[in-house]
PDB file of N, CA and C in Angstrom:
ATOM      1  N   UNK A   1     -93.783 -78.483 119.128  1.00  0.00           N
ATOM      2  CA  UNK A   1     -94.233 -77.152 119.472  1.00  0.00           C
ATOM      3  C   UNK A   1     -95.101 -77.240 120.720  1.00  0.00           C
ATOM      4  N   UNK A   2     -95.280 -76.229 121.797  1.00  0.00           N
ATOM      5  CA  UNK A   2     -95.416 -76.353 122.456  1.00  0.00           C
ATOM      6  C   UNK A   2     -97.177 -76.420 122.565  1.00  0.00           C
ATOM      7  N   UNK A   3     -98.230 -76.744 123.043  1.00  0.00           N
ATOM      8  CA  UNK A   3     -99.415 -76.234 123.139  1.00  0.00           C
ATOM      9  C   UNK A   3     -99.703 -74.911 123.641  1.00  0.00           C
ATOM     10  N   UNK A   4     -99.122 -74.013 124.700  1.00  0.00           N
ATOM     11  CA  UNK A   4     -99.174 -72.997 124.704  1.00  0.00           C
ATOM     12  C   UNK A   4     -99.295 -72.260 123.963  1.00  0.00           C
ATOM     13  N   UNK A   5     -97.952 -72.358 122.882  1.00  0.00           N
ATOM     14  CA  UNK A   5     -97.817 -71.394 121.474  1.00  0.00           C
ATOM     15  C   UNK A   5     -99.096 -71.158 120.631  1.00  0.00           C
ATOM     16  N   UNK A   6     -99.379 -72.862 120.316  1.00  0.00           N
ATOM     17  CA  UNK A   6    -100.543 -72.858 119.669  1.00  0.00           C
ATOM     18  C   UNK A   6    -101.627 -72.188 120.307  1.00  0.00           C
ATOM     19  N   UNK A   7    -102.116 -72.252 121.686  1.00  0.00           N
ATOM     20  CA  UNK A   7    -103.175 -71.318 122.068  1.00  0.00           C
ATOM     21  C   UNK A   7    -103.346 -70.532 121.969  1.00  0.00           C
ATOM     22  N   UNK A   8    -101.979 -69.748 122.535  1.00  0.00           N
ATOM     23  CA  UNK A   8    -101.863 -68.244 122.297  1.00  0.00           C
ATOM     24  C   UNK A   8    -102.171 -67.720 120.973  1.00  0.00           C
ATOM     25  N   UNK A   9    -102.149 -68.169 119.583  1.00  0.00           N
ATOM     26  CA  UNK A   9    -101.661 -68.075 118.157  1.00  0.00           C
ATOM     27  C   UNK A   9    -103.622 -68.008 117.912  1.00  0.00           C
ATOM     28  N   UNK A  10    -104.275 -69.087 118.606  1.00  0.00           N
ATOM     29  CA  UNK A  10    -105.803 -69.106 118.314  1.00  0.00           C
ATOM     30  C   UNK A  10    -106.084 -68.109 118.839  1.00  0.00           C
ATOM     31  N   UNK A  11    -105.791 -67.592 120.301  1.00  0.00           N
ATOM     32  CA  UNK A  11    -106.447 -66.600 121.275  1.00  0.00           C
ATOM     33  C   UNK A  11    -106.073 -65.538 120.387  1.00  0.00           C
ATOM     34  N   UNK A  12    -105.275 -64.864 120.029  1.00  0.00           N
ATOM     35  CA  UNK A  12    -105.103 -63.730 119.556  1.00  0.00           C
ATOM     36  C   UNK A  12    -105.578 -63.417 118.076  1.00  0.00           C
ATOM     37  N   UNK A  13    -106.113 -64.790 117.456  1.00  0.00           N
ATOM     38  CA  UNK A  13    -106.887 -64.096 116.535  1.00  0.00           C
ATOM     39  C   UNK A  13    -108.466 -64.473 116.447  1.00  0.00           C
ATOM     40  N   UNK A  14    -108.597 -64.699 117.851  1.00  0.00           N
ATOM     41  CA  UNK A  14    -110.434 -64.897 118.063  1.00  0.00           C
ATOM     42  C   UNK A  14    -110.651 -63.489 117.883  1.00  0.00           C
ATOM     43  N   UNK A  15    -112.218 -62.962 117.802  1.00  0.00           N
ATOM     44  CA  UNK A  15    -112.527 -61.815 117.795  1.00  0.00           C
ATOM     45  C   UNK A  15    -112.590 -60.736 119.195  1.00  0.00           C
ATOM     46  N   UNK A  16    -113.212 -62.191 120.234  1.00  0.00           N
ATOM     47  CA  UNK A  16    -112.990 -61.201 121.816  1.00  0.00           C
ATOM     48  C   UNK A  16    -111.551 -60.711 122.149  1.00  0.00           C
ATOM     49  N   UNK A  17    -110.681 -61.177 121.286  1.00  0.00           N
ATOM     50  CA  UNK A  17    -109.198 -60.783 121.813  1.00  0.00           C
ATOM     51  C   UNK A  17    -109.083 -59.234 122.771  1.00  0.00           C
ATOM     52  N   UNK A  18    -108.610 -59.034 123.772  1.00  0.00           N
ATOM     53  CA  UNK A  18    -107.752 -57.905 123.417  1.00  0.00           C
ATOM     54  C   UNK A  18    -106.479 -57.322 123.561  1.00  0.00           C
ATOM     55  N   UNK A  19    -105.591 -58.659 123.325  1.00  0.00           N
ATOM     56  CA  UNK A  19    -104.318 -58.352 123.168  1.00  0.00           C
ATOM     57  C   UNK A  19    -104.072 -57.342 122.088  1.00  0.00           C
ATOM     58  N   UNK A  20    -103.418 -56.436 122.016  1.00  0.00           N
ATOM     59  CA  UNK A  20    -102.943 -55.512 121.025  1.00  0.00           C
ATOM     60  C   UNK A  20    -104.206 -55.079 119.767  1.00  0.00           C
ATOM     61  N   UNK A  21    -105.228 -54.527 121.169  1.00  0.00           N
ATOM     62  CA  UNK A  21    -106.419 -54.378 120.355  1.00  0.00           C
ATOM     63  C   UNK A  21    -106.077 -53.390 118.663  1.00  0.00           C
ATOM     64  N   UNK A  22    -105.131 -52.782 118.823  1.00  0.00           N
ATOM     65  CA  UNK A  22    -105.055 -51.854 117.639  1.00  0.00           C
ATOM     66  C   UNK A  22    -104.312 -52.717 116.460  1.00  0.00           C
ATOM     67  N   UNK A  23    -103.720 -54.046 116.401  1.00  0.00           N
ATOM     68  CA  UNK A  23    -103.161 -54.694 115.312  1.00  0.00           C
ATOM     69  C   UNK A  23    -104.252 -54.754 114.453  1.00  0.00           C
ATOM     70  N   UNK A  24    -104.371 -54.926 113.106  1.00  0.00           N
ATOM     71  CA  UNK A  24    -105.188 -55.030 112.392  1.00  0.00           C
ATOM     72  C   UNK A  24    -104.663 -56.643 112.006  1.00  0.00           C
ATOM     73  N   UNK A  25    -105.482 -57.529 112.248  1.00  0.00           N
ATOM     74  CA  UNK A  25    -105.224 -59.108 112.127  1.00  0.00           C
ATOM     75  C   UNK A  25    -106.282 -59.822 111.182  1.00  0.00           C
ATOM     76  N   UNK A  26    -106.260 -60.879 110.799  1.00  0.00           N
ATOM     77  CA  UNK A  26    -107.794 -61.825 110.548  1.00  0.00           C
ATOM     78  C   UNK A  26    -108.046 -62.463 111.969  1.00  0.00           C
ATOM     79  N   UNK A  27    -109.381 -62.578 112.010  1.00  0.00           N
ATOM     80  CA  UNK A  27    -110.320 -62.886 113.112  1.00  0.00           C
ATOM     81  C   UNK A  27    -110.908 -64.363 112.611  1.00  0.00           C
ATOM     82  N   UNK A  28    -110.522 -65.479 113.318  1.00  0.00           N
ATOM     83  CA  UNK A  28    -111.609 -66.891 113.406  1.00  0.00           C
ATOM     84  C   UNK A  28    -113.164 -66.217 113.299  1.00  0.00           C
ATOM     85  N   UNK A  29    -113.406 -67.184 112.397  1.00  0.00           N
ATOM     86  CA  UNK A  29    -114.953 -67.242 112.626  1.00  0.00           C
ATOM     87  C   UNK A  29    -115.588 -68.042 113.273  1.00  0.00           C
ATOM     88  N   UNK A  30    -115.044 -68.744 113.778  1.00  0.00           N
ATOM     89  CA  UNK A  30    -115.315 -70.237 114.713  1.00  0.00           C
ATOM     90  C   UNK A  30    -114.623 -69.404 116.256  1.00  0.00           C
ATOM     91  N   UNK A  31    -115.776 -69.699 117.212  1.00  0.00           N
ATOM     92  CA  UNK A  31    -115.207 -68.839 118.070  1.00  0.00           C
ATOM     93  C   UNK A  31    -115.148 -70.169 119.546  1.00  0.00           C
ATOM     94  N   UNK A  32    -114.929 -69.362 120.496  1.00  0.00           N
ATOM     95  CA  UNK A  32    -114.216 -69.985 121.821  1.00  0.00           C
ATOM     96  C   UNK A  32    -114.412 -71.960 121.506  1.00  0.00           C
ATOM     97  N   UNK A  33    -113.064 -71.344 121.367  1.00  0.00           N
ATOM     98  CA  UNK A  33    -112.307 -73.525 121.522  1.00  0.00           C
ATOM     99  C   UNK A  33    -111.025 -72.984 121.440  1.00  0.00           C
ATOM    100  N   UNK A  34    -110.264 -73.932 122.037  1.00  0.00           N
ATOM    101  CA  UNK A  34    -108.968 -74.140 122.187  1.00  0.00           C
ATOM    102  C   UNK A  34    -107.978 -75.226 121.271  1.00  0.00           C
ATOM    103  N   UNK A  35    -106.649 -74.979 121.434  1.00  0.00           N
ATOM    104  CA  UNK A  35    -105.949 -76.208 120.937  1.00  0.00           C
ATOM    105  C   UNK A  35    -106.394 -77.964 121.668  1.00  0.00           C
ATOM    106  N   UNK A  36    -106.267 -77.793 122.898  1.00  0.00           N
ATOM    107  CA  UNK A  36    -106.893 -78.705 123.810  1.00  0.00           C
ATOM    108  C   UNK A  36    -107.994 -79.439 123.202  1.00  0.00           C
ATOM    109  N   UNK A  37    -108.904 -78.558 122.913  1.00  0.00           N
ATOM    110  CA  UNK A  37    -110.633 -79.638 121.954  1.00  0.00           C
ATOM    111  C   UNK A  37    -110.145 -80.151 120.853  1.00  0.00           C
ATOM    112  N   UNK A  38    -109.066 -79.641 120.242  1.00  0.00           N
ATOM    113  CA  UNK A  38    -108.321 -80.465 119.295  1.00  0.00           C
ATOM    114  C   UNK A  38    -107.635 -82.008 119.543  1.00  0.00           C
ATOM    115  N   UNK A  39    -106.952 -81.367 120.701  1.00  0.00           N
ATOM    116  CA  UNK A  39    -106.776 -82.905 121.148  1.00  0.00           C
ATOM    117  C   UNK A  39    -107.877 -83.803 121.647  1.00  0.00           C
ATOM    118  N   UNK A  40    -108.607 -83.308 122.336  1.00  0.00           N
ATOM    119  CA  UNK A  40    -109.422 -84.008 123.247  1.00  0.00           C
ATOM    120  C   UNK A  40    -110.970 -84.706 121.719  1.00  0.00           C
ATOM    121  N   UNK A  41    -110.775 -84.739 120.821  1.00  0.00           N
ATOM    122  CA  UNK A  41    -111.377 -84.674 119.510  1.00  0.00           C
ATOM    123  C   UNK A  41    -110.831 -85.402 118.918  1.00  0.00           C
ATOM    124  N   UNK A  42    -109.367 -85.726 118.821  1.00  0.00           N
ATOM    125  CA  UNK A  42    -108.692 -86.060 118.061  1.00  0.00           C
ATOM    126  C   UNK A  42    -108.716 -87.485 119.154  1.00  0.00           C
ATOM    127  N   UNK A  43    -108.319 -87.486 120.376  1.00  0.00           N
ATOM    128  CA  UNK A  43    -108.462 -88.675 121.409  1.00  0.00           C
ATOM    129  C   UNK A  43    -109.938 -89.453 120.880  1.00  0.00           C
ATOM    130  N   UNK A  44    -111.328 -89.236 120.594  1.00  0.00           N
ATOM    131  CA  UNK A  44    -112.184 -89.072 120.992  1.00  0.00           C
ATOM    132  C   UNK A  44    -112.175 -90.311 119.660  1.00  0.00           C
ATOM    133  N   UNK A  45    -112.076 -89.549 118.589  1.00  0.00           N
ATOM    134  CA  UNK A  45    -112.846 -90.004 116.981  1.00  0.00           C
ATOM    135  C   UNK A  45    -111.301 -91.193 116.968  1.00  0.00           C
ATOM    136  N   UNK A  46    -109.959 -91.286 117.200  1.00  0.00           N
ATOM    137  CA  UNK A  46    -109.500 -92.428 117.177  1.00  0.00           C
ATOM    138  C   UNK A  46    -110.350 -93.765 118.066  1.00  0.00           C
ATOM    139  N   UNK A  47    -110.711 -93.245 119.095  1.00  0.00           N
ATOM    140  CA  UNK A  47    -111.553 -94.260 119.851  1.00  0.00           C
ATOM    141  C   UNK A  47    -112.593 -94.867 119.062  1.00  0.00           C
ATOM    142  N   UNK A  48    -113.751 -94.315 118.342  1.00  0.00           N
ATOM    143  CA  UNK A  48    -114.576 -94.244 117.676  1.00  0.00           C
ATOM    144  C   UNK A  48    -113.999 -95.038 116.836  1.00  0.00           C
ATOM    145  N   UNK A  49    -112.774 -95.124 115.738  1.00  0.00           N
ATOM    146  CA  UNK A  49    -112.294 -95.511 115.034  1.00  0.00           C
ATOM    147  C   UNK A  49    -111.682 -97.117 115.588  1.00  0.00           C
ATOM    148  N   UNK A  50    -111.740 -97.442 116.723  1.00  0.00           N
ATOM    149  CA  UNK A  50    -111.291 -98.742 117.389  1.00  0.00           C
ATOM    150  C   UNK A  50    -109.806 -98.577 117.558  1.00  0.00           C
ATOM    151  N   UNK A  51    -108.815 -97.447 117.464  1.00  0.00           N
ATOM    152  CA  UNK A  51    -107.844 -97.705 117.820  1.00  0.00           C
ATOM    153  C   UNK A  51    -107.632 -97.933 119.108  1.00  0.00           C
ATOM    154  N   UNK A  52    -106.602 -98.548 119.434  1.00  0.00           N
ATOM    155  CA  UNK A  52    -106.129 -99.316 121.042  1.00  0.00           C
ATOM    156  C   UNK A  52    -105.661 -98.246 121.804  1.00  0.00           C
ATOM    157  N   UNK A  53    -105.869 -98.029 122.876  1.00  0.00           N
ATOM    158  CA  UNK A  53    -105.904 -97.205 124.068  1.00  0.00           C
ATOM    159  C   UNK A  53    -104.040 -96.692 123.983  1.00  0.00           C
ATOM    160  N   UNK A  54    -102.928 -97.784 124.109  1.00  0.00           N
ATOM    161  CA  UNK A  54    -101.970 -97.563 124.152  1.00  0.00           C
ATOM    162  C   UNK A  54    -101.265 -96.804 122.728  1.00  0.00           C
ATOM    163  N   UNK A  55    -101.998 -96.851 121.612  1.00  0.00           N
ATOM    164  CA  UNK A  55    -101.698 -95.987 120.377  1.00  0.00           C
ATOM    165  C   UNK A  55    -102.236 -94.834 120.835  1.00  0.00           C
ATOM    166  N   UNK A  56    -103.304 -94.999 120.969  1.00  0.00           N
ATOM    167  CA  UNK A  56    -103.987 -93.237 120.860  1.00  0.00           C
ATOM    168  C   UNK A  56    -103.475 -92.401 121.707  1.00  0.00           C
ATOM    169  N   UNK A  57    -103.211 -92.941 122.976  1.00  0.00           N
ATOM    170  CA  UNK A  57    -102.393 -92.279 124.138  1.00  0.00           C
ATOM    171  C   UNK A  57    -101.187 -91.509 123.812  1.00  0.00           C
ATOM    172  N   UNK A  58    -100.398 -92.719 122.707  1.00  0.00           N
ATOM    173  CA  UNK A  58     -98.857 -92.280 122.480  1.00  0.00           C
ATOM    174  C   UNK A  58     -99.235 -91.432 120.827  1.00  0.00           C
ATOM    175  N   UNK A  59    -100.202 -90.831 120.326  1.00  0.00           N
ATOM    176  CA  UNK A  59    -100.551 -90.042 119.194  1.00  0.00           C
ATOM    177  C   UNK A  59    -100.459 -89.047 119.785  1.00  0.00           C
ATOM    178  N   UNK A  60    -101.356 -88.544 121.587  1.00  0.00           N
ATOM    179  CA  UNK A  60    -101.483 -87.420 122.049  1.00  0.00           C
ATOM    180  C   UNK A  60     -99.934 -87.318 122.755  1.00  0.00           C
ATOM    181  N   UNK A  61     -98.985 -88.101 122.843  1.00  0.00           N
ATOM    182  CA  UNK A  61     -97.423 -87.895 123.076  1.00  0.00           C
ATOM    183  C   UNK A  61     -98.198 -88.160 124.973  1.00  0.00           C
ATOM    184  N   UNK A  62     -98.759 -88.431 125.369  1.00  0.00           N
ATOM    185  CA  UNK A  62     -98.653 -89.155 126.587  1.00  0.00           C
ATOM    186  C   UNK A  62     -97.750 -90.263 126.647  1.00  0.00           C
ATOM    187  N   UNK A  63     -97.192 -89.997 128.354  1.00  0.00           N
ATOM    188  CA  UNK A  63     -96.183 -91.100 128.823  1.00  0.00           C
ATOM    189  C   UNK A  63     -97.274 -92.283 129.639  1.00  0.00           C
ATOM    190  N   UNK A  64     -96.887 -93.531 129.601  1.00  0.00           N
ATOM    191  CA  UNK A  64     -97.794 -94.692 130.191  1.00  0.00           C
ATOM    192  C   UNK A  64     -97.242 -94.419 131.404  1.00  0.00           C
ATOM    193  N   UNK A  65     -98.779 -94.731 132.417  1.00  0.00           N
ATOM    194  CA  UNK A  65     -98.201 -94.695 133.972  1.00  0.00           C
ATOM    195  C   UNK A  65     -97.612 -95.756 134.378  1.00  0.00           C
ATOM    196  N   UNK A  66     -97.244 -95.885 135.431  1.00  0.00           N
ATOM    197  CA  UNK A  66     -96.132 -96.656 136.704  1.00  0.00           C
ATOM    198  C   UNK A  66     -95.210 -97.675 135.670  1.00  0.00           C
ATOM    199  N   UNK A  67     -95.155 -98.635 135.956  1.00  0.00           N
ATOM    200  CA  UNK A  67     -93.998 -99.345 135.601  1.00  0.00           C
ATOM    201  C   UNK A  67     -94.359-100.029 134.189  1.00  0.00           C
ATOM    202  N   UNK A  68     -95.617 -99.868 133.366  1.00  0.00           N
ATOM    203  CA  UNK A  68     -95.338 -99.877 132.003  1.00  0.00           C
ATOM    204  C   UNK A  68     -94.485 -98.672 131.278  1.00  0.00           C
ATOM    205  N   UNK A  69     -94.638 -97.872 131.718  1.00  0.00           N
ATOM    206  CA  UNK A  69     -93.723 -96.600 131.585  1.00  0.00           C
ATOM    207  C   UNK A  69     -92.774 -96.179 131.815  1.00  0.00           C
ATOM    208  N   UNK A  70     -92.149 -97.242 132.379  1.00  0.00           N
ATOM    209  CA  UNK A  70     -90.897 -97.446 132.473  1.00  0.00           C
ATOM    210  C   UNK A  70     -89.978 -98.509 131.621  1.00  0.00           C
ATOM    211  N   UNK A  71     -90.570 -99.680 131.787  1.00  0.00           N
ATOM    212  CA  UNK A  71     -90.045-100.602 130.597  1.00  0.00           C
ATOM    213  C   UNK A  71     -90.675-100.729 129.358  1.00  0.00           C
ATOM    214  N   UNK A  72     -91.884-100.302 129.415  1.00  0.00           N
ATOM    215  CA  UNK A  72     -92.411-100.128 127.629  1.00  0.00           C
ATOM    216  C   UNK A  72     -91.796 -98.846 127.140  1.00  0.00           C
ATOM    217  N   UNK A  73     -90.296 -99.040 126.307  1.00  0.00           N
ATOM    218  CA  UNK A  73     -89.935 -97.780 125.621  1.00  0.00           C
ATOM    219  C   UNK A  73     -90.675 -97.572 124.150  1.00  0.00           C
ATOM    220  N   UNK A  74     -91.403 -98.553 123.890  1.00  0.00           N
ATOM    221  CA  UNK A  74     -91.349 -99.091 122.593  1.00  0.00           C
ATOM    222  C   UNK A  74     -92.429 -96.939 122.184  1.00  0.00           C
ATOM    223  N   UNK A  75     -92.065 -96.528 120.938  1.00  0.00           N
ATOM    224  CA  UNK A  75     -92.315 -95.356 120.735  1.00  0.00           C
ATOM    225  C   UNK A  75     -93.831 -95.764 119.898  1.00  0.00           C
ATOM    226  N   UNK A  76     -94.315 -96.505 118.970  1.00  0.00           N
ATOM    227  CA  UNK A  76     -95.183 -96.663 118.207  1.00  0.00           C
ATOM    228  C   UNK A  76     -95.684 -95.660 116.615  1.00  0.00           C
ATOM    229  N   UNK A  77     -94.193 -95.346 116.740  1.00  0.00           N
ATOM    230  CA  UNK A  77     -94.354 -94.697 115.473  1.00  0.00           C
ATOM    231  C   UNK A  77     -95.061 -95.198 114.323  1.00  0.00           C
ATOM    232  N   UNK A  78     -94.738 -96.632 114.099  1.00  0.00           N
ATOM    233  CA  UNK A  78     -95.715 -97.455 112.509  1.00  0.00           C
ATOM    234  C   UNK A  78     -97.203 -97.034 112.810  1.00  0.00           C
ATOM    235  N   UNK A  79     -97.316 -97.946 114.287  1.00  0.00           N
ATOM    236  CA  UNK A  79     -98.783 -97.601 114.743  1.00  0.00           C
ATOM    237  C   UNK A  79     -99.293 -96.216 114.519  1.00  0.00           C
ATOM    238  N   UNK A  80     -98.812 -95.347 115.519  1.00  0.00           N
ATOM    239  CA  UNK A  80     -99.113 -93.806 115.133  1.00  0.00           C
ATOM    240  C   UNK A  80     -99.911 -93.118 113.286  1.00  0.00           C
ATOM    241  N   UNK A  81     -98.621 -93.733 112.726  1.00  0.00           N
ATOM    242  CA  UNK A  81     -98.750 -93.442 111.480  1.00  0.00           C
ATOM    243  C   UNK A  81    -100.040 -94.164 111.109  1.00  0.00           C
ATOM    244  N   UNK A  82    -100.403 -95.109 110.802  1.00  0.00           N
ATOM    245  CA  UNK A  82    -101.279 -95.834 110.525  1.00  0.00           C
ATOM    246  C   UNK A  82    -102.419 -95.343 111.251  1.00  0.00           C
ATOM    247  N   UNK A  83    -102.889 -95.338 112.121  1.00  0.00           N
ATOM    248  CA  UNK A  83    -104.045 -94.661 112.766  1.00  0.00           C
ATOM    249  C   UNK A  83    -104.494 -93.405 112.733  1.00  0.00           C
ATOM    250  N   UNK A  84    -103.385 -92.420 112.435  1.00  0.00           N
ATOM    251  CA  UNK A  84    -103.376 -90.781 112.051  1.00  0.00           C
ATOM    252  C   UNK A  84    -104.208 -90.944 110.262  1.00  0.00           C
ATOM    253  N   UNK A  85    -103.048 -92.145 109.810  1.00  0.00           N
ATOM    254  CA  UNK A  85    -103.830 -91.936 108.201  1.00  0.00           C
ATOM    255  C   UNK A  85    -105.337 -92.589 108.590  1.00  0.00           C
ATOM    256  N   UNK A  86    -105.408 -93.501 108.958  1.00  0.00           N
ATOM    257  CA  UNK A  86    -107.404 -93.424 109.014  1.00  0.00           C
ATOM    258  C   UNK A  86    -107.828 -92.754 109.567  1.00  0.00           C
ATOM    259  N   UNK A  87    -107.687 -92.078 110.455  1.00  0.00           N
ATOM    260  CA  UNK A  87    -108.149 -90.414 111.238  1.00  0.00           C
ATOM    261  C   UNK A  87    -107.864 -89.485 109.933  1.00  0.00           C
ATOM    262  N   UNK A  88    -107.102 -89.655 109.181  1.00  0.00           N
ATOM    263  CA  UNK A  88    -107.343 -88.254 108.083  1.00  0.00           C
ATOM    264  C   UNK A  88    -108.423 -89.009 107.421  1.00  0.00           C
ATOM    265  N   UNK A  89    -108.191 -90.249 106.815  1.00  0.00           N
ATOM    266  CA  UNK A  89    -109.626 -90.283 106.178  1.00  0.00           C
ATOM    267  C   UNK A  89    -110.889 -89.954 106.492  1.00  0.00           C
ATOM    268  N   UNK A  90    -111.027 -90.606 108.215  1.00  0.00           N
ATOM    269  CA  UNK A  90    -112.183 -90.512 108.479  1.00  0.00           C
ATOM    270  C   UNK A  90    -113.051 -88.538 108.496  1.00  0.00           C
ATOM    271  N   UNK A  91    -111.424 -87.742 108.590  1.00  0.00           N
ATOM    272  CA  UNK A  91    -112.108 -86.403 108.895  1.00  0.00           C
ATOM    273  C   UNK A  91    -112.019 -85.937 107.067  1.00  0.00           C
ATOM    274  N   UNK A  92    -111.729 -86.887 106.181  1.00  0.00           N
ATOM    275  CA  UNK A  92    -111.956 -86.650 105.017  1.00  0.00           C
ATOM    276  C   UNK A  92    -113.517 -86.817 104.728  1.00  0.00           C
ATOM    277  N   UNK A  93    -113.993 -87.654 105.182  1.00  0.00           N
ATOM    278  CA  UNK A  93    -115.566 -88.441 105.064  1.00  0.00           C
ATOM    279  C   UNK A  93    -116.232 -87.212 105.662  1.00  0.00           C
ATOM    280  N   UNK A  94    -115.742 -86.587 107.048  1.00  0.00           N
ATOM    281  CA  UNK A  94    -116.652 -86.219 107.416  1.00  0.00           C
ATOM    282  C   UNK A  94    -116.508 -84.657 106.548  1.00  0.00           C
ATOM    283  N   UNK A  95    -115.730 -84.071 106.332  1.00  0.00           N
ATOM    284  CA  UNK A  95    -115.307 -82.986 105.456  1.00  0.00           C
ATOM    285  C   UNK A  95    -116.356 -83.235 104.020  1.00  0.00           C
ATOM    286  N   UNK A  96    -116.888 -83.976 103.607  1.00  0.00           N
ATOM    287  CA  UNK A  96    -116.818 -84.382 102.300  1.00  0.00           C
ATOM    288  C   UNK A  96    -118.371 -84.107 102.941  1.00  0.00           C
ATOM    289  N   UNK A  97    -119.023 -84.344 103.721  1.00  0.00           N
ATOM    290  CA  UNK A  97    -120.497 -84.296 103.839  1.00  0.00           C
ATOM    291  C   UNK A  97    -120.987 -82.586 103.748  1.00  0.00           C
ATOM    292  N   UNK A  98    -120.131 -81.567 104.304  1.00  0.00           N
ATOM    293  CA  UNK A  98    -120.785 -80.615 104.585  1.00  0.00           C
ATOM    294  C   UNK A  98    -119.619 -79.571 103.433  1.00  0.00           C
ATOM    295  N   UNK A  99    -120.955 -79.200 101.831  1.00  0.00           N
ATOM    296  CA  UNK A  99    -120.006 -78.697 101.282  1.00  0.00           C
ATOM    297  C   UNK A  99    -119.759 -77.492 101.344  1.00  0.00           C
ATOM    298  N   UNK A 100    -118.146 -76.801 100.557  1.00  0.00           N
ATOM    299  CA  UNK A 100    -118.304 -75.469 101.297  1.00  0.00           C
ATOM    300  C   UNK A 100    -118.520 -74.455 100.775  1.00  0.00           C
ATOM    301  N   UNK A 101    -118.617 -72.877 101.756  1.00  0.00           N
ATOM    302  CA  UNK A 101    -119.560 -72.458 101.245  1.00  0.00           C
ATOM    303  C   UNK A 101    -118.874 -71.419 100.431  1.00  0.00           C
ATOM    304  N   UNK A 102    -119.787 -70.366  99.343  1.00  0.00           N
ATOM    305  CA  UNK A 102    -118.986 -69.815  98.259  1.00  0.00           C
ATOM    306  C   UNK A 102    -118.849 -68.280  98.562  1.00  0.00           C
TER     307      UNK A 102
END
């Protein structure tokens, strides 16, 4: 999916919206961030986590520059997987500190 989509999908149900001010929608309560801080968050706490530069890169679906990027086809799917599941844990840990509210 594209990141656009996803933006657009957050933007229109922040509260400053005013695309189609008259839809009656749900409104985020968490206000201005993007899909982007998602990634750039998600880059951030794998680092934190010690994963290797060339996994985390290929998690955010980045291509490697100049001529590793050309002959490294290798995709890193095992890797991927494996580093996404300790990134869920770790945002399990951090989920688990702040409980929620009623």
């Amino acid at each position: 999916m594209n990141q656009t989509v996803i933006q657009h999908g957050v933007y229109y149900h922040q509260p400053y919206c005013k695309i189609a001010p008259k839809h009656d929608r749900p409104r985020l309560p968490v206000t201005h961030w993007s899909a982007h801080d998602l990634r750039r968050t998600t880059r951030t706490l794998l680092a934190t986590l010690g994963c290797p530069n060339d996994i985390a890169e290929a998690v955010l679906g980045h291509v490697q520059p100049g001529i590793v990027g050309i002959y490294n086809r290798h995709t890193y799917d095992r890797e991927r997987r494996e580093w996404l599941t300790k990134l869920s844990h770790r945002l399990e840990e951090i989920a688990a500190t702040y409980p929620a509210k009623k």
